[in-house]
Protein backbone atom coordinates (compact mmCIF):
# COMPACT_ATOMS: atom_id res chain seq x y z
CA UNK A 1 7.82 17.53 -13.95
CA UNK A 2 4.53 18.77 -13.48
CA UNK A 3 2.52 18.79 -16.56
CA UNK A 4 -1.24 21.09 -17.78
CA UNK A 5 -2.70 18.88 -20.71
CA UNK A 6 -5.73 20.69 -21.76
CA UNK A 7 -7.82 18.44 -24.56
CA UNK A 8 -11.29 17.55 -24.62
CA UNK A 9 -10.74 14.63 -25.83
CA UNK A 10 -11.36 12.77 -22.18
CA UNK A 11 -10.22 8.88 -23.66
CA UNK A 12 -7.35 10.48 -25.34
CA UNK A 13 -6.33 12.70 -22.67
CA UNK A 14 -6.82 9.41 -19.94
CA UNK A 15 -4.48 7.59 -22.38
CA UNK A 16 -1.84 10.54 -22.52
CA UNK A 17 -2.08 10.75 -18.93
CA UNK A 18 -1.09 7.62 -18.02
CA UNK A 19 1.93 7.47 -20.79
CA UNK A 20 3.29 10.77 -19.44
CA UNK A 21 3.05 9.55 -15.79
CA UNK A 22 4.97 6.17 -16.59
CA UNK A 23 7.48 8.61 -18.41
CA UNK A 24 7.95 10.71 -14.75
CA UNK A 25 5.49 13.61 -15.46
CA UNK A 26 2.46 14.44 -12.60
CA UNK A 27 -0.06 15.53 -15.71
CA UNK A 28 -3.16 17.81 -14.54
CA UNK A 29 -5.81 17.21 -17.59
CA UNK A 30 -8.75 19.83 -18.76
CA UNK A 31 -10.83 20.31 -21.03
CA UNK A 32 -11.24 23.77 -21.74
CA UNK A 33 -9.36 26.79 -21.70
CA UNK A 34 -11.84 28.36 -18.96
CA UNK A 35 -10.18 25.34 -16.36
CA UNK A 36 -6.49 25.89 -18.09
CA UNK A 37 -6.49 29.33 -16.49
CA UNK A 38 -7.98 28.20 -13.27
CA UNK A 39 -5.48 25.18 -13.11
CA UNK A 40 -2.41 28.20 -14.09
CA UNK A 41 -3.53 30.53 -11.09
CA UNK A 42 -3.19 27.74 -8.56
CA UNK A 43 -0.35 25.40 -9.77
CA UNK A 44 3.38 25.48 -11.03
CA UNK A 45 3.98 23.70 -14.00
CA UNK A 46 6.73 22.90 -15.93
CA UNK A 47 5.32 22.26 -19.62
CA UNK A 48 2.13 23.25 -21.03
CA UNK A 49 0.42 20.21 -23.84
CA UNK A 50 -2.70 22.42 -25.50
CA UNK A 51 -4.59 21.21 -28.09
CA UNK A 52 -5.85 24.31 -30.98
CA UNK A 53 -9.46 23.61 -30.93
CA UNK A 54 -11.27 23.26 -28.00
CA UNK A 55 -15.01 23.66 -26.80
CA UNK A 56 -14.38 27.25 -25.63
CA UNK A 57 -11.91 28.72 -28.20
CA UNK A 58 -8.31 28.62 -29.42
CA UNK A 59 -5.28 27.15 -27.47
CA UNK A 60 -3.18 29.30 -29.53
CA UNK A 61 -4.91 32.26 -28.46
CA UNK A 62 -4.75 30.77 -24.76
CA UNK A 63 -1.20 30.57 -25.27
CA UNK A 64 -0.69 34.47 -26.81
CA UNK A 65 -2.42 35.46 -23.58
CA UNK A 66 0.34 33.64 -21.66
CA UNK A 67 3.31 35.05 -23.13
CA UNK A 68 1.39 38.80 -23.26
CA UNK A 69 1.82 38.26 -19.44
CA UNK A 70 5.42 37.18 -19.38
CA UNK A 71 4.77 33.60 -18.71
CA UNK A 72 7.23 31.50 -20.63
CA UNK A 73 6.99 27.67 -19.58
CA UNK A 74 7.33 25.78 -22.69
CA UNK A 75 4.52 24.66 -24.66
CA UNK A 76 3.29 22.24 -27.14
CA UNK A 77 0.28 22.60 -29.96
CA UNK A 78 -1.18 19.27 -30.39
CA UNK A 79 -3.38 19.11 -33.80
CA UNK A 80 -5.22 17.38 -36.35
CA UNK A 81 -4.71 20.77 -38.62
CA UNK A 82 -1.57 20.22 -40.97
CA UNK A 83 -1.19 23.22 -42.88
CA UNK A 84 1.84 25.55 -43.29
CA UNK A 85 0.29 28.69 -42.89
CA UNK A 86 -1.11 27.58 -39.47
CA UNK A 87 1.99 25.59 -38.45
CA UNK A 88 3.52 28.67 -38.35
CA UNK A 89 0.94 30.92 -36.69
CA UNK A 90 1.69 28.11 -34.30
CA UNK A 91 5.53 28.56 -33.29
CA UNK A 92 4.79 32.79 -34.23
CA UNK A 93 1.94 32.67 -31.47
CA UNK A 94 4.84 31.28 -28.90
CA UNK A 95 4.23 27.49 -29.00
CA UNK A 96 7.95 25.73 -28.42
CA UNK A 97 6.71 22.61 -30.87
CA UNK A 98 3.88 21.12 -32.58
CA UNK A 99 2.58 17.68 -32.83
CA UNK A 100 0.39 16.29 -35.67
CA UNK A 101 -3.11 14.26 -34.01
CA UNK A 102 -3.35 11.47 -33.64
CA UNK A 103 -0.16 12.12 -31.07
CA UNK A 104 2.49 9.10 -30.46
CA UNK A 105 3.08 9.25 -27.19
CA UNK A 106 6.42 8.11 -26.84
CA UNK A 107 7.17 10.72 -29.72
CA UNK A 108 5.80 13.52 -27.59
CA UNK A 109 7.27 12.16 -24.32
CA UNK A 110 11.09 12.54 -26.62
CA UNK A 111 10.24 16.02 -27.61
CA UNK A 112 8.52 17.40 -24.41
CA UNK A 113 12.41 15.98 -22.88
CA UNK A 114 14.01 17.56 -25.64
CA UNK A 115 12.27 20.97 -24.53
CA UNK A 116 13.43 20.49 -21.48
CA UNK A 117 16.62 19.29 -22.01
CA UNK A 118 17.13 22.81 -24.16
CA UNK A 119 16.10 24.97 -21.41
CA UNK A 120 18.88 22.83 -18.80
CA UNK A 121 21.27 24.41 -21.24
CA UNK A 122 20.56 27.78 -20.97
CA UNK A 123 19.75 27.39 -16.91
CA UNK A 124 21.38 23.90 -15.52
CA UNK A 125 19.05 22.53 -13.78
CA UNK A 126 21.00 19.86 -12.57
CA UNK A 127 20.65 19.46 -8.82
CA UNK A 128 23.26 18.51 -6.63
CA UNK A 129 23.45 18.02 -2.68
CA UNK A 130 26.10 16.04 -0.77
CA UNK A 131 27.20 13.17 -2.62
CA UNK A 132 23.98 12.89 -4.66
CA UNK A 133 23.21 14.33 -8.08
CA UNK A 134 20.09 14.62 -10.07
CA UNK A 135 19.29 15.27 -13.50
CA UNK A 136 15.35 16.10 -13.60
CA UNK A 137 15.51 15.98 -17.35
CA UNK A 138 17.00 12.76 -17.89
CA UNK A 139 15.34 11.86 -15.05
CA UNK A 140 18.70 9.93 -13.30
CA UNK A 141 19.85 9.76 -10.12
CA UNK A 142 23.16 9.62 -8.95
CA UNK A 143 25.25 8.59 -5.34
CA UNK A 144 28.66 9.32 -5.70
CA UNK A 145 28.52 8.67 -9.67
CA UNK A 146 26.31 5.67 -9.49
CA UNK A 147 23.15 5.36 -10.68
CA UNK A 148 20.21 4.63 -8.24
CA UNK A 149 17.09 3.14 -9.32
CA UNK A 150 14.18 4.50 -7.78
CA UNK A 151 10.19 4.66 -8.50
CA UNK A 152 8.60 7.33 -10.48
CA UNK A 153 6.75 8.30 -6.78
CA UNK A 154 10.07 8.71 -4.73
CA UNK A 155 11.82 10.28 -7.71
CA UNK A 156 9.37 12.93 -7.95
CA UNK A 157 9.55 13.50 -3.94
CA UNK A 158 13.33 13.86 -4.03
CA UNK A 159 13.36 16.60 -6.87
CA UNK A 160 11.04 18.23 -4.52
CA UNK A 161 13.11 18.02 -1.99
CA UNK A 162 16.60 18.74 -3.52
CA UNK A 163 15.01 21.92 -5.12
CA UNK A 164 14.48 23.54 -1.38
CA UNK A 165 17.30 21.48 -0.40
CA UNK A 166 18.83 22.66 3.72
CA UNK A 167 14.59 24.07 4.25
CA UNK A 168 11.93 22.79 5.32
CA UNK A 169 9.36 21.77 2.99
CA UNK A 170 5.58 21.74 4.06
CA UNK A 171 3.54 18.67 3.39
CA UNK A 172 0.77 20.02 1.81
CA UNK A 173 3.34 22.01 -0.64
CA UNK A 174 5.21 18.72 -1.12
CA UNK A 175 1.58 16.42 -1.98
CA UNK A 176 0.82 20.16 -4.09
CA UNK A 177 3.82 18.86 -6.21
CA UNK A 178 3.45 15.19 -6.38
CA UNK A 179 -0.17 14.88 -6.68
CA UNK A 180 -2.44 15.98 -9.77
CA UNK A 181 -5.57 16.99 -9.42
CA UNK A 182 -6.92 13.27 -10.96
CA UNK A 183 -5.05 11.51 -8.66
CA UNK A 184 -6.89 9.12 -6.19
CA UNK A 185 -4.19 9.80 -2.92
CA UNK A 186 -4.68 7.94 0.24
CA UNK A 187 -4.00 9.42 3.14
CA UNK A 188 -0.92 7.85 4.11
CA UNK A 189 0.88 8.06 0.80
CA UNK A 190 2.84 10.33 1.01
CA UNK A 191 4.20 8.84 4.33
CA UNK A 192 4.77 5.68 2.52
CA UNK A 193 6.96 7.36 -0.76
CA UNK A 194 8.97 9.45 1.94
CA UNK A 195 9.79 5.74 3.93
CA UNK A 196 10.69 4.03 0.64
CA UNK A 197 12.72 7.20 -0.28
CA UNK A 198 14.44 7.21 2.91
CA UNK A 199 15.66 3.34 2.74
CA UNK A 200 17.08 4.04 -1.37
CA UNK A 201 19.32 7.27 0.23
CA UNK A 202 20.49 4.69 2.92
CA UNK A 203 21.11 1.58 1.34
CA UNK A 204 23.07 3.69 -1.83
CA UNK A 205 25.33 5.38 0.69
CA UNK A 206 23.64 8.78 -0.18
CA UNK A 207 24.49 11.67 2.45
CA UNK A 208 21.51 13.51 1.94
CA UNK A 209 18.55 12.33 4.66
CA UNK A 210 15.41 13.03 5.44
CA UNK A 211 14.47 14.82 8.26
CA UNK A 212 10.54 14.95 9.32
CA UNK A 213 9.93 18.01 11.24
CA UNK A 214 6.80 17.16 13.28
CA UNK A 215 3.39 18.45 12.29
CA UNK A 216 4.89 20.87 9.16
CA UNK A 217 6.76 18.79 6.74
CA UNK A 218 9.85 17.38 5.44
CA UNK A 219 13.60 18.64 5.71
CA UNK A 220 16.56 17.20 3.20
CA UNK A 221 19.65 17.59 5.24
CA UNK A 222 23.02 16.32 4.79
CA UNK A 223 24.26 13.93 7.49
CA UNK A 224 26.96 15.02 10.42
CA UNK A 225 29.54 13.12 8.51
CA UNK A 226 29.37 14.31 4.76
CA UNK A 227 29.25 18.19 6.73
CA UNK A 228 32.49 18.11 8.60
């Protein structure tokens, strides 16, 4: 699940960033709402962290501007404010929870989950392709009802994947999805998480495979046999 945390806070933010990342979220961090809007207009994301004050003005106010213009990807108010009034200027304003600073990280990791986990009820957004089924919530994979254990890296590729499942997915869209703008990427890694991908769908008996279409990108197919 791609993630926007915008907090000025850089060792706080570094620390977040790495918690959300073990916890299967590709986390874009900024510090001002002046790079939150530039990060928006060129990136998908799938929930928004925002802390109230920042150098340049009010994530709340950020976050009215959002909704005005019919975005609705859920979003959290992280603050060191704990006041009624403003708690609920928070959730009026369009915020979808609100944390207390300093943030547990494994608290906001639960909630941002639960968000999610809401929204799968209302859309399911569980994926499912051949014998293989994916919860991107819970963050499970499944091969004919058994769970397959798989990296954070490969995960992340396959939900890419199974969302565009049967088309073919260009590699700069896939390393658009995988990647965050912090991230140190060599050149061959996204060749690598595709190989290690490939041998988990084998070994587990998965019928979805990978098919690289020379010089474009990726295509997740199903094999002749789980077709017929």
């Amino acid at each position: 699940m791609r993630t926007l945390l915008v907090d000025h806070h850089a060792d706080l933010a570094r620390a977040m960033r790495l918690a959300l990342g073990d916890g299967g979220f590709v986390v874009d961090v900024v510090g001002t709402l002046e790079l939150a809007s530039s990060a928006f207009s060129c990136a998908s994301y799938e929930i928004l962290l925002l802390e109230l004050a920042l150098p340049d003005g009010d994530g709340l106010g950020w976050l009215r501007q959002l909704r005005t213009h019919g975005h609705s990807v859920p979003a959290v108010i992280m603050s060191s404010l704990n006041d009624l009034d403003k708690r609920i200027a928070i959730f009026n304003g369009g915020a979808d929870d609100f944390l207390l600073k300093p943030v547990s990280t494994d608290e906001l990791i639960a909630r941002m989950r639960a968000i999610l986990r809401r929204a799968s009820q209302m859309t399911d957004l569980r994926l499912v392709f051949g014998n293989l089924n994916f919860d991107p919530v819970a963050r499970q994979v499944f091969v004919a009802g058994h769970p397959m254990m798989i990296a954070r890296r490969e995960l992340c590729i396959l939900e890419h994947l199974l969302n565009r499942a049967g088309r073919i997915v260009p590699r700069a869209q896939l390393e658009d999805h995988l990647y965050s703008f912090n991230d140190d990427v060599s050149a061959n890694a996204l060749e690598v998480g595709i190989y290690r991908l490939r041998g988990h769908l084998t070994r587990s008996g998965a019928t979805p495979r990978i098919k690289t279409i020379r010089g474009i990108g990726y295509i997740l197919e199903l094999t002749d046999a789980s077709s017929a």
